[in-house]
Protein backbone atom coordinates (compact mmCIF):
# COMPACT_ATOMS: atom_id res chain seq x y z
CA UNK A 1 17.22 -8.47 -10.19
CA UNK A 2 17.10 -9.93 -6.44
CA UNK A 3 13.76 -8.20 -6.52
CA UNK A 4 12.37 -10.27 -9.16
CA UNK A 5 14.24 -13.10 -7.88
CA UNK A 6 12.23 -12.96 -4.29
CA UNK A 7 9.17 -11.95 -5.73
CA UNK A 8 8.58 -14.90 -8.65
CA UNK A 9 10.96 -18.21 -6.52
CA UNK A 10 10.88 -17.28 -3.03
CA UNK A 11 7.57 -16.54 -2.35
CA UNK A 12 5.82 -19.15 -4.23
CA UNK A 13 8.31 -21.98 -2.44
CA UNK A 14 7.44 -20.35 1.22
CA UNK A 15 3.57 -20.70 0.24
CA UNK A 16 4.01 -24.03 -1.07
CA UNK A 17 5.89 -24.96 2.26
CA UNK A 18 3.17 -23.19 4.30
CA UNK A 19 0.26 -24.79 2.15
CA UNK A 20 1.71 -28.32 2.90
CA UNK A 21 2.75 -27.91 6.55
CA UNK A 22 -1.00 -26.71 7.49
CA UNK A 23 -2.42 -29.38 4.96
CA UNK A 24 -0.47 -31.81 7.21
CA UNK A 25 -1.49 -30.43 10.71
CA UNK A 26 -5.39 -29.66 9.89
CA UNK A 27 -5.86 -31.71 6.13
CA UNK A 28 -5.93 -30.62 2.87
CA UNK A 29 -10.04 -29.61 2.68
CA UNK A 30 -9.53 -27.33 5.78
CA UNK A 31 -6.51 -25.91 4.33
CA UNK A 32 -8.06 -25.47 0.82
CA UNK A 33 -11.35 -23.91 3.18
CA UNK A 34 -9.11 -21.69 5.14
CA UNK A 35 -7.82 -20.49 1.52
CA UNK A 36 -10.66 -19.31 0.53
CA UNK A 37 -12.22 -17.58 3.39
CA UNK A 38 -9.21 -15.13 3.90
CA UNK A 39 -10.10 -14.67 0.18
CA UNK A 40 -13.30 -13.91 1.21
CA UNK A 41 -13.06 -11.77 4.26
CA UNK A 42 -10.22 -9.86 2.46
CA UNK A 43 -12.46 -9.24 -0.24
CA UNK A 44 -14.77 -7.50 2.18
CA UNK A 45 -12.18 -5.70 4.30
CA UNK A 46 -11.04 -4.35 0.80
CA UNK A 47 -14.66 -3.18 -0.33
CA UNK A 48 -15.16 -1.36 3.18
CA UNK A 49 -11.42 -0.10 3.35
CA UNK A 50 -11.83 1.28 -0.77
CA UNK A 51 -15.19 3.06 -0.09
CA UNK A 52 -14.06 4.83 3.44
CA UNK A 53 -10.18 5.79 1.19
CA UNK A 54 -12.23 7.22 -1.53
CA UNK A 55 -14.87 8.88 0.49
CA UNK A 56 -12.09 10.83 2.03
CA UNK A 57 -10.24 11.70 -1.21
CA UNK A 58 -13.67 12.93 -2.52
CA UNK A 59 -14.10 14.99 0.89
CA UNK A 60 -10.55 16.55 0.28
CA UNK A 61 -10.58 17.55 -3.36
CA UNK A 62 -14.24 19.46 -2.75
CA UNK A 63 -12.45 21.17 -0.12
CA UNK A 64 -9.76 21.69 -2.81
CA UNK A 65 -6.72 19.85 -0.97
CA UNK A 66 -4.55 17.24 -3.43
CA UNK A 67 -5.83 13.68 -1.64
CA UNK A 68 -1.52 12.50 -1.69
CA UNK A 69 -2.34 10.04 1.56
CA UNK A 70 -5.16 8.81 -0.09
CA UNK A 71 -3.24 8.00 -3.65
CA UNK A 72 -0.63 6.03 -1.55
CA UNK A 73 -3.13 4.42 0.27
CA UNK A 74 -5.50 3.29 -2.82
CA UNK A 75 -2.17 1.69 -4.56
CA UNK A 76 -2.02 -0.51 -1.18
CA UNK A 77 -5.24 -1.11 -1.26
CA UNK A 78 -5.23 -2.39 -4.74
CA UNK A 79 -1.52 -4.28 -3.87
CA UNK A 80 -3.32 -5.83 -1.03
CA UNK A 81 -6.34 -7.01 -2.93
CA UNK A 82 -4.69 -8.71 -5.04
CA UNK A 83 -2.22 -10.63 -2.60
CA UNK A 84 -5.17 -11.91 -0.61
CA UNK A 85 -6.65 -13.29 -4.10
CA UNK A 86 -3.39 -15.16 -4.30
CA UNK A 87 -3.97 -18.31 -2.91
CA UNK A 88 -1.45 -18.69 0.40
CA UNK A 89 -0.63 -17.75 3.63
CA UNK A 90 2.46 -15.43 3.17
CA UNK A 91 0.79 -13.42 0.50
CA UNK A 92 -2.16 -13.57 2.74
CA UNK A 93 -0.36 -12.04 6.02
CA UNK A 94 1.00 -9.25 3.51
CA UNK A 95 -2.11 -8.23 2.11
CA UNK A 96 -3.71 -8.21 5.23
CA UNK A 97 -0.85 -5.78 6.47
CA UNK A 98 -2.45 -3.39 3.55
CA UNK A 99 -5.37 -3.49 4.20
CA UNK A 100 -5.72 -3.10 7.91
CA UNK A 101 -5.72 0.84 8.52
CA UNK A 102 -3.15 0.30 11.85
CA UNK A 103 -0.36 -1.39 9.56
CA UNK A 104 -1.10 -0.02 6.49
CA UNK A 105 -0.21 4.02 8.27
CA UNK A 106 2.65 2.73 10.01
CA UNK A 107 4.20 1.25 6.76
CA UNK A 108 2.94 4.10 4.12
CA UNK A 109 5.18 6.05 7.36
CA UNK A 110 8.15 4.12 7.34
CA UNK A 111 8.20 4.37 3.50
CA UNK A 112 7.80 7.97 3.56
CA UNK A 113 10.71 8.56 6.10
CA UNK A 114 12.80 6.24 3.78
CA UNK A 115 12.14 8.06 0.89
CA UNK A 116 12.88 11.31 2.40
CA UNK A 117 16.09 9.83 3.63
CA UNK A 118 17.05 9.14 0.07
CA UNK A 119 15.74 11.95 -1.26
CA UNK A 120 18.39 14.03 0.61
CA UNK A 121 21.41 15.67 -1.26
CA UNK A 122 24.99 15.84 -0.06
CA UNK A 123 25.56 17.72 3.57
CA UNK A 124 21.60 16.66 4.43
CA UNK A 125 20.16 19.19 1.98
CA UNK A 126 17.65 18.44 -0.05
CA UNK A 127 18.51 17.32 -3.42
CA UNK A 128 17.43 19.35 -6.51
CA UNK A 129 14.36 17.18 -6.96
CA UNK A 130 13.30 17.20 -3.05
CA UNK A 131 10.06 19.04 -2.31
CA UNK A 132 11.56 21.05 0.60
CA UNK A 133 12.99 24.41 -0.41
CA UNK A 134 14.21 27.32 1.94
CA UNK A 135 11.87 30.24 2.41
CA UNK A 136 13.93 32.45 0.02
CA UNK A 137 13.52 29.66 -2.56
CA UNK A 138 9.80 29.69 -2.60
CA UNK A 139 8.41 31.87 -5.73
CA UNK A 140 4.97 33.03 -5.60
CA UNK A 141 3.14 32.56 -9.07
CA UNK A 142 0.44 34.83 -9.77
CA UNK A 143 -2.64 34.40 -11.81
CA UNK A 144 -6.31 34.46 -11.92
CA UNK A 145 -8.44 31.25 -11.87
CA UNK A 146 -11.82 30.73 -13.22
CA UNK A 147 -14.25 27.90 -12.90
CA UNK A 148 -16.11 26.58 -15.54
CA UNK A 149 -19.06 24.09 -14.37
């Protein structure tokens, strides 16, 4: 509930604030011109930041590897996108934050280790639905695979 609370009150009152603080220092055309080219260059920073994401998940499933980095990184892609579409500074700063390849790895990290951290069971085992398992626990399936093109 705080969540949605942040996300639809919050957020629109600090981008108002923003809007009309710049408005005051520079005026309102610059402001409304500043608007629109982080909507622009964000636009292209998305394009070139999509194709070079998805040329890499194409390069890893040919070489038959599951493209997980790639998935988390097209969602903040896409999250980002749409933030810098949203007219305002704050949502501006965040999208930016996905998009650039620096920030976006450090925070796709920090979520990572987070989830991890709650992923963890009692005593700092893994919980049942963790993904690490003790080398005893690991069961070899066998089977035969065929390709049809």
């Amino acid at each position: 509930m705080r969540f949605v609370l942040l996300l639809f009150v919050v957020i629109p009152v600090i981008e108002m604030w923003l809007l009309i603080k710049v408005g005051g220092i520079i005026g309102a055309l610059p402001t409304i011109g500043l608007v629109l080219l982080t909507a622009m260059i964000g636009l292209a920073l998305l394009r070139q930041q999509g194709f070079s994401t998805l040329m890499r998940a194409r390069s890893k499933m040919e070489g038959g590897q599951l493209p997980a980095s790639e998935m988390i990184e097209g969602l903040f892609l896409a999250v980002g996108g749409a933030l810098l579409l949203t007219p305002g500074f704050f949502t501006d700063a965040i999208g930016f934050a996905c998009l650039l390849p620096g920030i976006r790895q450090v925070i796709i990290a920090w979520g990572v280790r987070q989830f991890s951290i709650h992923n963890l069971g009692m005593h700092g085992q893994p919980s049942q639905h963790g993904s690490a398992q003790n080398s005893s626990e690991r069961h070899t399936i066998d089977g035969e695979f065929r390709r049809d093109d």
